[in-house]
N, C-alpha and C. Protein backbone atom coordinates (compact mmCIF):
# COMPACT_ATOMS: atom_id res chain seq x y z
N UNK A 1 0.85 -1.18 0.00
CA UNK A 1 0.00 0.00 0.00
C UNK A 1 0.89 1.23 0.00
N UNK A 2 0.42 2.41 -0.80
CA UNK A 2 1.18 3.66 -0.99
C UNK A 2 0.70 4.09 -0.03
N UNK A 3 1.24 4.91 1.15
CA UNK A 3 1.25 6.08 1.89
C UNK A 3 0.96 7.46 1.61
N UNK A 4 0.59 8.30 1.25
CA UNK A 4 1.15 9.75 1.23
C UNK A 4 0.93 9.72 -0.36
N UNK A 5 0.14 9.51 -1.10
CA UNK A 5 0.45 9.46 -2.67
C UNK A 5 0.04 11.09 -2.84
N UNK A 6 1.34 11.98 -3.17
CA UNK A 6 1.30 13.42 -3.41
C UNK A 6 -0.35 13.76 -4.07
N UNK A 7 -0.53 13.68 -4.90
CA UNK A 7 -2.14 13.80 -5.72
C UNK A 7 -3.52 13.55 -4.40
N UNK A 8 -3.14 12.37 -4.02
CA UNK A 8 -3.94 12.00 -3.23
C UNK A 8 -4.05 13.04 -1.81
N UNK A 9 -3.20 13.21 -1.17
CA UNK A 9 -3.06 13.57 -0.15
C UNK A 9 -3.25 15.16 -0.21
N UNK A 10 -3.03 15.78 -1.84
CA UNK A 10 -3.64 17.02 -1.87
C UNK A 10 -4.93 17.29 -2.33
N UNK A 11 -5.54 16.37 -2.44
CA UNK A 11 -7.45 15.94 -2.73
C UNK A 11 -8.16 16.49 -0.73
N UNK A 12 -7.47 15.54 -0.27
CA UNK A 12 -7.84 14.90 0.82
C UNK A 12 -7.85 16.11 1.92
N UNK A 13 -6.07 16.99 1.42
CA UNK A 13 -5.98 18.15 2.85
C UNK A 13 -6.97 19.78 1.89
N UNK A 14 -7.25 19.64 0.45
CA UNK A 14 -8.12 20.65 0.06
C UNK A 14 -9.79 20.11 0.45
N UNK A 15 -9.95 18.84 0.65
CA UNK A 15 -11.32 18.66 1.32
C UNK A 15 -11.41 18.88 2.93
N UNK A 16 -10.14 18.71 3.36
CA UNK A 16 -10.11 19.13 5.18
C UNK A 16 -10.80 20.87 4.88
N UNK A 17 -9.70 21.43 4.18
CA UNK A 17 -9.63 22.55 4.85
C UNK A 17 -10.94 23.55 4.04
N UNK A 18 -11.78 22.69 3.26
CA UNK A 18 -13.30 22.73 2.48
C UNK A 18 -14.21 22.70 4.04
N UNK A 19 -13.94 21.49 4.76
CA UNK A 19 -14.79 21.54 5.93
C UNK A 19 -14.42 22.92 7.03
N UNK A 20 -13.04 22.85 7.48
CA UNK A 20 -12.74 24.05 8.52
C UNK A 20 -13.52 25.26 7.84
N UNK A 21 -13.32 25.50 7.04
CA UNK A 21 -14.12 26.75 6.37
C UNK A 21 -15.30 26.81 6.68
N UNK A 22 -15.85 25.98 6.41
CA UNK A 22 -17.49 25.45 5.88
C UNK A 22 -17.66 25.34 7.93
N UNK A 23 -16.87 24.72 8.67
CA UNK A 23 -17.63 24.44 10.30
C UNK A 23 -17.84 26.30 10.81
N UNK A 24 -16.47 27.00 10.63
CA UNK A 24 -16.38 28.37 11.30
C UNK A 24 -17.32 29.47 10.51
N UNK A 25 -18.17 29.22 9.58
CA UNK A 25 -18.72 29.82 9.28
C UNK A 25 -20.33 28.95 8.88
N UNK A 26 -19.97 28.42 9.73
CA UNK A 26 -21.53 27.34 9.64
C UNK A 26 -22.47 27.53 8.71
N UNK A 27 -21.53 26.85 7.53
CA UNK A 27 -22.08 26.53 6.38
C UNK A 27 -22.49 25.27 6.10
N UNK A 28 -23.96 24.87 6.54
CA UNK A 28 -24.35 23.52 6.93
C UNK A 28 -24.43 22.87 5.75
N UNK A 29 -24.79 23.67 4.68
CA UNK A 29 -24.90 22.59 3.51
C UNK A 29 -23.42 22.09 2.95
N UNK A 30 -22.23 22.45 3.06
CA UNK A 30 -21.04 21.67 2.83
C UNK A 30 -20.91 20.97 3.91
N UNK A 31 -21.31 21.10 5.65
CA UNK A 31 -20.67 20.48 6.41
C UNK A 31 -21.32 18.98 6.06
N UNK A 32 -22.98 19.26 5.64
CA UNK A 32 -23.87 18.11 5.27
C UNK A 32 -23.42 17.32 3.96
N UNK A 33 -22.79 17.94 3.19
CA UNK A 33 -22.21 17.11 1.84
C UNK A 33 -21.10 16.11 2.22
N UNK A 34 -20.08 16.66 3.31
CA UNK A 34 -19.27 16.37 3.89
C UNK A 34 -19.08 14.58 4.32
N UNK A 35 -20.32 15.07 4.88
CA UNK A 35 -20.25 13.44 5.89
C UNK A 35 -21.30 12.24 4.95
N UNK A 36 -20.46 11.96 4.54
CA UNK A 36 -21.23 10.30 4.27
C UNK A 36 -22.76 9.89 4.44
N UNK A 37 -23.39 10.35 3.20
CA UNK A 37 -25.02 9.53 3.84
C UNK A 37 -25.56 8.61 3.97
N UNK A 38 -25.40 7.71 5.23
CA UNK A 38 -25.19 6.33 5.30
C UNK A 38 -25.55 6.30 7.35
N UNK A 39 -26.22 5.95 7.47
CA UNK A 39 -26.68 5.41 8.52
C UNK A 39 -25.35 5.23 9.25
N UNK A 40 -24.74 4.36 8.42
CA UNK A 40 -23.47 3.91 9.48
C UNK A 40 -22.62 4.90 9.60
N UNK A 41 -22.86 6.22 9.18
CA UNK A 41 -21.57 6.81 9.31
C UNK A 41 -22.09 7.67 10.86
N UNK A 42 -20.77 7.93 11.58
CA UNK A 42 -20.58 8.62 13.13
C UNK A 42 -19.51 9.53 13.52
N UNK A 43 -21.09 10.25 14.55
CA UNK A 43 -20.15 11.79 14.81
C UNK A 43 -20.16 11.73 16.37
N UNK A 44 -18.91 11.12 17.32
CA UNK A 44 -18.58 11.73 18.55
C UNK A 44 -18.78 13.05 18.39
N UNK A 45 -19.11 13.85 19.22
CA UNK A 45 -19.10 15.10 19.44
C UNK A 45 -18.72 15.66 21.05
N UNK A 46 -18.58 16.99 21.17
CA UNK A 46 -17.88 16.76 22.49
C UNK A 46 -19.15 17.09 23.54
N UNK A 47 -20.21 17.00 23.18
CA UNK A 47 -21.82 16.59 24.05
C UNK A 47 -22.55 15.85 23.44
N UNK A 48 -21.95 15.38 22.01
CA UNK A 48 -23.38 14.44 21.66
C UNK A 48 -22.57 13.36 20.67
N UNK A 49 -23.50 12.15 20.89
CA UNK A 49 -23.20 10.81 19.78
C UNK A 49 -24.38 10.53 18.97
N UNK A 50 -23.75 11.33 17.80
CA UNK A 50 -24.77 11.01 16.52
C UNK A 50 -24.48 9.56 15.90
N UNK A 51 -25.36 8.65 15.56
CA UNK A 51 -25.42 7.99 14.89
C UNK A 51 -25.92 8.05 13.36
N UNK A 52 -25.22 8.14 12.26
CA UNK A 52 -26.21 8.21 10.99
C UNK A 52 -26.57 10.18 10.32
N UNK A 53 -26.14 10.06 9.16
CA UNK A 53 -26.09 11.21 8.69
C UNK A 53 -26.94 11.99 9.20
N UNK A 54 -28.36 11.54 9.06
CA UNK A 54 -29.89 12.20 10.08
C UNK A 54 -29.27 13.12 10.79
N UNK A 55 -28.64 12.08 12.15
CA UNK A 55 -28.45 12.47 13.09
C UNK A 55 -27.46 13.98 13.19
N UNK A 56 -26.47 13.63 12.54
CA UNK A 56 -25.56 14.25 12.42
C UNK A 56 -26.00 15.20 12.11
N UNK A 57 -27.01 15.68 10.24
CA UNK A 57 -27.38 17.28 9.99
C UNK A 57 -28.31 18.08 11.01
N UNK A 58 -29.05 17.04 11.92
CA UNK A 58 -30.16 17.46 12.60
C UNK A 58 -29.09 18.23 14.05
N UNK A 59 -28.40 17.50 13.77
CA UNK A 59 -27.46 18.57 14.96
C UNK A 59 -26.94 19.74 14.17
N UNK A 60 -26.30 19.99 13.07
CA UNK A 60 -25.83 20.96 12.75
C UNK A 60 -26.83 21.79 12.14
N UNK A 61 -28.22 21.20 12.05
CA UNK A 61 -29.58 22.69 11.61
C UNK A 61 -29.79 22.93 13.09
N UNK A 62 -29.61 22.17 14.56
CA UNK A 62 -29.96 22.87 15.71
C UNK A 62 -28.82 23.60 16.53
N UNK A 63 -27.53 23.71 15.81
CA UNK A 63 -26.39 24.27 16.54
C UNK A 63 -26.35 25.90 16.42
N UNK A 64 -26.14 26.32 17.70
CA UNK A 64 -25.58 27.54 17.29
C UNK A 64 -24.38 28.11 16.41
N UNK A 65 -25.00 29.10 15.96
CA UNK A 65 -23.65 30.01 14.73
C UNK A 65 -22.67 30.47 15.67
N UNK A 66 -23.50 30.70 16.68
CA UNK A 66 -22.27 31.50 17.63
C UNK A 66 -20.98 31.03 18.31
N UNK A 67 -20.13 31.62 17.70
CA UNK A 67 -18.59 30.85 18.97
C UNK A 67 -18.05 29.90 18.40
N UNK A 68 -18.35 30.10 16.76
CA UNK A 68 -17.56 28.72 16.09
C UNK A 68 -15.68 28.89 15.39
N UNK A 69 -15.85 29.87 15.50
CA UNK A 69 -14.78 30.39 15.24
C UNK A 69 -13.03 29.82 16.11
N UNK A 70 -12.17 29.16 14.99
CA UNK A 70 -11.10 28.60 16.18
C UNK A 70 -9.91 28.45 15.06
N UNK A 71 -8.92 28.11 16.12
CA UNK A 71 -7.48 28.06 15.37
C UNK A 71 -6.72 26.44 15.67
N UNK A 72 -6.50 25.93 14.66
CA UNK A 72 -5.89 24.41 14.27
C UNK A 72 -4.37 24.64 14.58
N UNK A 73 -4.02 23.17 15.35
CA UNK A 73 -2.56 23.37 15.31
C UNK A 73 -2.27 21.88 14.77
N UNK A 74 -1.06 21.84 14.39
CA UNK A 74 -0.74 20.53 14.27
C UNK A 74 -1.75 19.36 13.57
N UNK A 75 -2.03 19.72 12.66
CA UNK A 75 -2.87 18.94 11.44
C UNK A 75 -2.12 18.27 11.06
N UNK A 76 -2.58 16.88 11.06
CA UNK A 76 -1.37 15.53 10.36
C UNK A 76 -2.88 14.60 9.23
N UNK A 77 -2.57 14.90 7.89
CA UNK A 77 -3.42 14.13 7.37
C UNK A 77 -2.53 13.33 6.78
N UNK A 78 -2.96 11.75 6.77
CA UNK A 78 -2.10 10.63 6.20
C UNK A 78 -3.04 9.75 5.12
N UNK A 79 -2.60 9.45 4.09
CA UNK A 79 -3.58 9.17 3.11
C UNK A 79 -2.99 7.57 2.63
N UNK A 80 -4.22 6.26 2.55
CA UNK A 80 -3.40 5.31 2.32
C UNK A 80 -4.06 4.57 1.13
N UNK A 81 -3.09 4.33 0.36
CA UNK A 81 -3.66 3.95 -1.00
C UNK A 81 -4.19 5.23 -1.66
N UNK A 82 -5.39 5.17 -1.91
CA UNK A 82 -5.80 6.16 -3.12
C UNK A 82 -7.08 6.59 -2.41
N UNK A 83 -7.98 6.08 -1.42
CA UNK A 83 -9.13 5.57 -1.22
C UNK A 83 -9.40 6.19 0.01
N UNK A 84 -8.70 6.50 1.00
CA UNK A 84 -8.57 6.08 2.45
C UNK A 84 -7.98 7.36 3.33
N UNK A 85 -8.13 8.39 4.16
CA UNK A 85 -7.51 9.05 4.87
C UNK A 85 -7.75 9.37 5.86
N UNK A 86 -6.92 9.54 6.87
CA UNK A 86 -7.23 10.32 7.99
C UNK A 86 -6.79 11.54 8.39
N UNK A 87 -7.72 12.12 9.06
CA UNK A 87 -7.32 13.96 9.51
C UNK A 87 -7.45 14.09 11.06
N UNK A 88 -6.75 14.12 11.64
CA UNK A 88 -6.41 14.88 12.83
C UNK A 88 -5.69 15.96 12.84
N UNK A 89 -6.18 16.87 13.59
CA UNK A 89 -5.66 18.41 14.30
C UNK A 89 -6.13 18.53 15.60
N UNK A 90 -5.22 19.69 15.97
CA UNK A 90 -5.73 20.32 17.57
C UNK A 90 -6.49 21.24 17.03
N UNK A 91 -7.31 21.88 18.02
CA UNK A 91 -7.83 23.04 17.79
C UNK A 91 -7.88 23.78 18.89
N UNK A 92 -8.26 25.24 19.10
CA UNK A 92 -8.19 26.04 20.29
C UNK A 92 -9.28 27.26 19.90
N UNK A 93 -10.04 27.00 20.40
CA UNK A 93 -11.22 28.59 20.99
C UNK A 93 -10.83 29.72 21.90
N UNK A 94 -11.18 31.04 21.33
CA UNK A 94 -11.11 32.02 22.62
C UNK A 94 -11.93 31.66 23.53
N UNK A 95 -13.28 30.93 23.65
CA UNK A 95 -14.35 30.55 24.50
C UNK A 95 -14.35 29.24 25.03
N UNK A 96 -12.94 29.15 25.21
CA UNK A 96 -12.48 27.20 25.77
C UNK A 96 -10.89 27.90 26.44
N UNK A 97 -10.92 29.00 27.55
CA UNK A 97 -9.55 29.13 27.96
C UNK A 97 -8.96 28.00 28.56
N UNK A 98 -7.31 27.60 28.41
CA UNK A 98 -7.24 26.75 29.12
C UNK A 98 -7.28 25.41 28.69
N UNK A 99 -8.39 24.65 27.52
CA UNK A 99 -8.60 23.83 27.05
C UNK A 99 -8.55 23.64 26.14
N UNK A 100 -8.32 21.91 25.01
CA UNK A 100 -7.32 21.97 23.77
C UNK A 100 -8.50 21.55 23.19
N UNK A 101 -8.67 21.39 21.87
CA UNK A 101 -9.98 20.72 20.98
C UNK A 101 -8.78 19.52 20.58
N UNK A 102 -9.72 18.14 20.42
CA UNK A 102 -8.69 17.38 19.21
C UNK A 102 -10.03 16.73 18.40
N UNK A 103 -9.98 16.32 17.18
CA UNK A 103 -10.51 16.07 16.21
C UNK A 103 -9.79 15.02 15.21
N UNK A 104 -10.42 13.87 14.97
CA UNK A 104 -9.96 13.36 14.03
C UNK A 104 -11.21 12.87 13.10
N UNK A 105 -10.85 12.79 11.96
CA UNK A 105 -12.06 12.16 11.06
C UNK A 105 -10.81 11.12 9.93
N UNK A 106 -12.03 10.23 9.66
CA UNK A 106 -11.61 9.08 8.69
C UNK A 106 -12.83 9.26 7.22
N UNK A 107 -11.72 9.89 6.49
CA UNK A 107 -12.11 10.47 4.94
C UNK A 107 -12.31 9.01 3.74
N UNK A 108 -13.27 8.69 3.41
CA UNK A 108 -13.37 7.94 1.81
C UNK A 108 -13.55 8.20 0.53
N UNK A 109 -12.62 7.90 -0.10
CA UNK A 109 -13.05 8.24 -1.40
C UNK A 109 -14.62 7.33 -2.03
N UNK A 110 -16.13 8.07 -2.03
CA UNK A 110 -16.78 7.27 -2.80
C UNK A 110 -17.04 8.07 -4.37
N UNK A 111 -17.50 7.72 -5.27
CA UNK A 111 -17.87 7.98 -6.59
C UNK A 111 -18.35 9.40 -6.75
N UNK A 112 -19.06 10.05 -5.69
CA UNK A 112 -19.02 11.48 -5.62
C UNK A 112 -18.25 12.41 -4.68
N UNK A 113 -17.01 11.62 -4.54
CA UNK A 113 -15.88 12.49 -4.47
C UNK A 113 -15.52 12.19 -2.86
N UNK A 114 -14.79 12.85 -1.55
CA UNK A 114 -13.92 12.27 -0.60
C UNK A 114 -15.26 12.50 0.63
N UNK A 115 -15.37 12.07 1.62
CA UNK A 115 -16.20 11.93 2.75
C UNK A 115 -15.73 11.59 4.07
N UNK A 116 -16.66 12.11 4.76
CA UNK A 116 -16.32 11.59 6.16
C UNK A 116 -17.48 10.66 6.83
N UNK A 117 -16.72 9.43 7.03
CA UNK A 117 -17.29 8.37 7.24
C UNK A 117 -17.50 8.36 9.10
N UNK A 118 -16.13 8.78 10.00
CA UNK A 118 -16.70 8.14 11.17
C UNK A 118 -15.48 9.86 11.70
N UNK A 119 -16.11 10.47 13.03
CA UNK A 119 -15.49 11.49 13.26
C UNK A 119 -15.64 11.41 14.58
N UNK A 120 -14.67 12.34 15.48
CA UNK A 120 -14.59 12.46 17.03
C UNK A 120 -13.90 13.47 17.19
N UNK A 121 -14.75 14.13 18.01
CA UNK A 121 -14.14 15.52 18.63
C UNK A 121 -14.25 15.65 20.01
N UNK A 122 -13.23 16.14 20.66
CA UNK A 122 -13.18 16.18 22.51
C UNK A 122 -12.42 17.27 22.60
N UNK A 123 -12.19 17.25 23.69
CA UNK A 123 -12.08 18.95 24.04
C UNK A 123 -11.26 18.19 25.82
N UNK A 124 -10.30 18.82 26.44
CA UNK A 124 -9.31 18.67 27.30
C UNK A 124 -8.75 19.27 27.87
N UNK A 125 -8.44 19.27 29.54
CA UNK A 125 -7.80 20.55 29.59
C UNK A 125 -6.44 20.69 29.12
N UNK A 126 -5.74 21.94 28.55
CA UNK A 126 -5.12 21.77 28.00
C UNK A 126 -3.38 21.39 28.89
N UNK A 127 -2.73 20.15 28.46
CA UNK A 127 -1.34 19.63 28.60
C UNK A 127 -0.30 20.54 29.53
N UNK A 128 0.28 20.81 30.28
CA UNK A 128 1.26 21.18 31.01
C UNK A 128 2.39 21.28 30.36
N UNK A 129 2.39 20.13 29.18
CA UNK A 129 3.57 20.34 28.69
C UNK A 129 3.27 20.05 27.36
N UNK A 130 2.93 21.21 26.46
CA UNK A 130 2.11 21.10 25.17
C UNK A 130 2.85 20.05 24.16
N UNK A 131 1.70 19.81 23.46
CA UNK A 131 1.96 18.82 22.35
C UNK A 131 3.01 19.61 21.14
């Protein structure tokens, strides 16, 4: 299996940074294109466990706009084969002093283009001795 296939891996970090855009300015209809429409696909969240796309847009038509706004550190996307990726970053809010965001999602390539199949986001206080 190829690792890191240059082409691939710049599909994959221009669809990450399609979503960061699309979350801080809660633009629900890309965040909703985003995720996989498929029952099986899942969103940890850092108060709620969606099961199933449903679930998932019905949270982001009842979320607030407010306070979405944040800054990524340390984004590592690793892409395997042609098909397959994952995205993790930190993140940090002015309205989370003190505490780190982490996020990872697992991206697929299907026939209408890259997705997020299964995602988790938590929130921590933040490390003593930063990452």
């Amino acid at each position: 299996m190829e690792i890191d296939l240059p082409d691939v891996l710049a599909e994959v970090t221009a669809q990450f940074e399609r979503y960061e855009k699309a979350l801080v300015t809660n633009d629900i209809a890309v965040l909703n294109e985003l995720f996989h429409k498929d029952p099986r696909t899942i969103r940890y969240g850092i108060g709620e466990i969606l099961y199933g796309h449903d679930a998932i847009a019905g949270f982001r038509a009842a979320r607030s706009p407010a306070g979405l706004m944040r800054r990524t550190d340390k984004t590592v996307i690793t892409t395997y084969g042609r098909d397959t990726a994952v995205a993790s970053t930190l993140f940090y809010r002015d309205s989370l002093p003190g505490r780190i965001g982490r996020q990872m999602q697992t991206w697929v390539r299907f026939p209408q283009g890259w997705r997020i199949v299964g995602a988790h986001v938590s929130v921590i206080d933040e490390p003593k001795d930063k990452p």
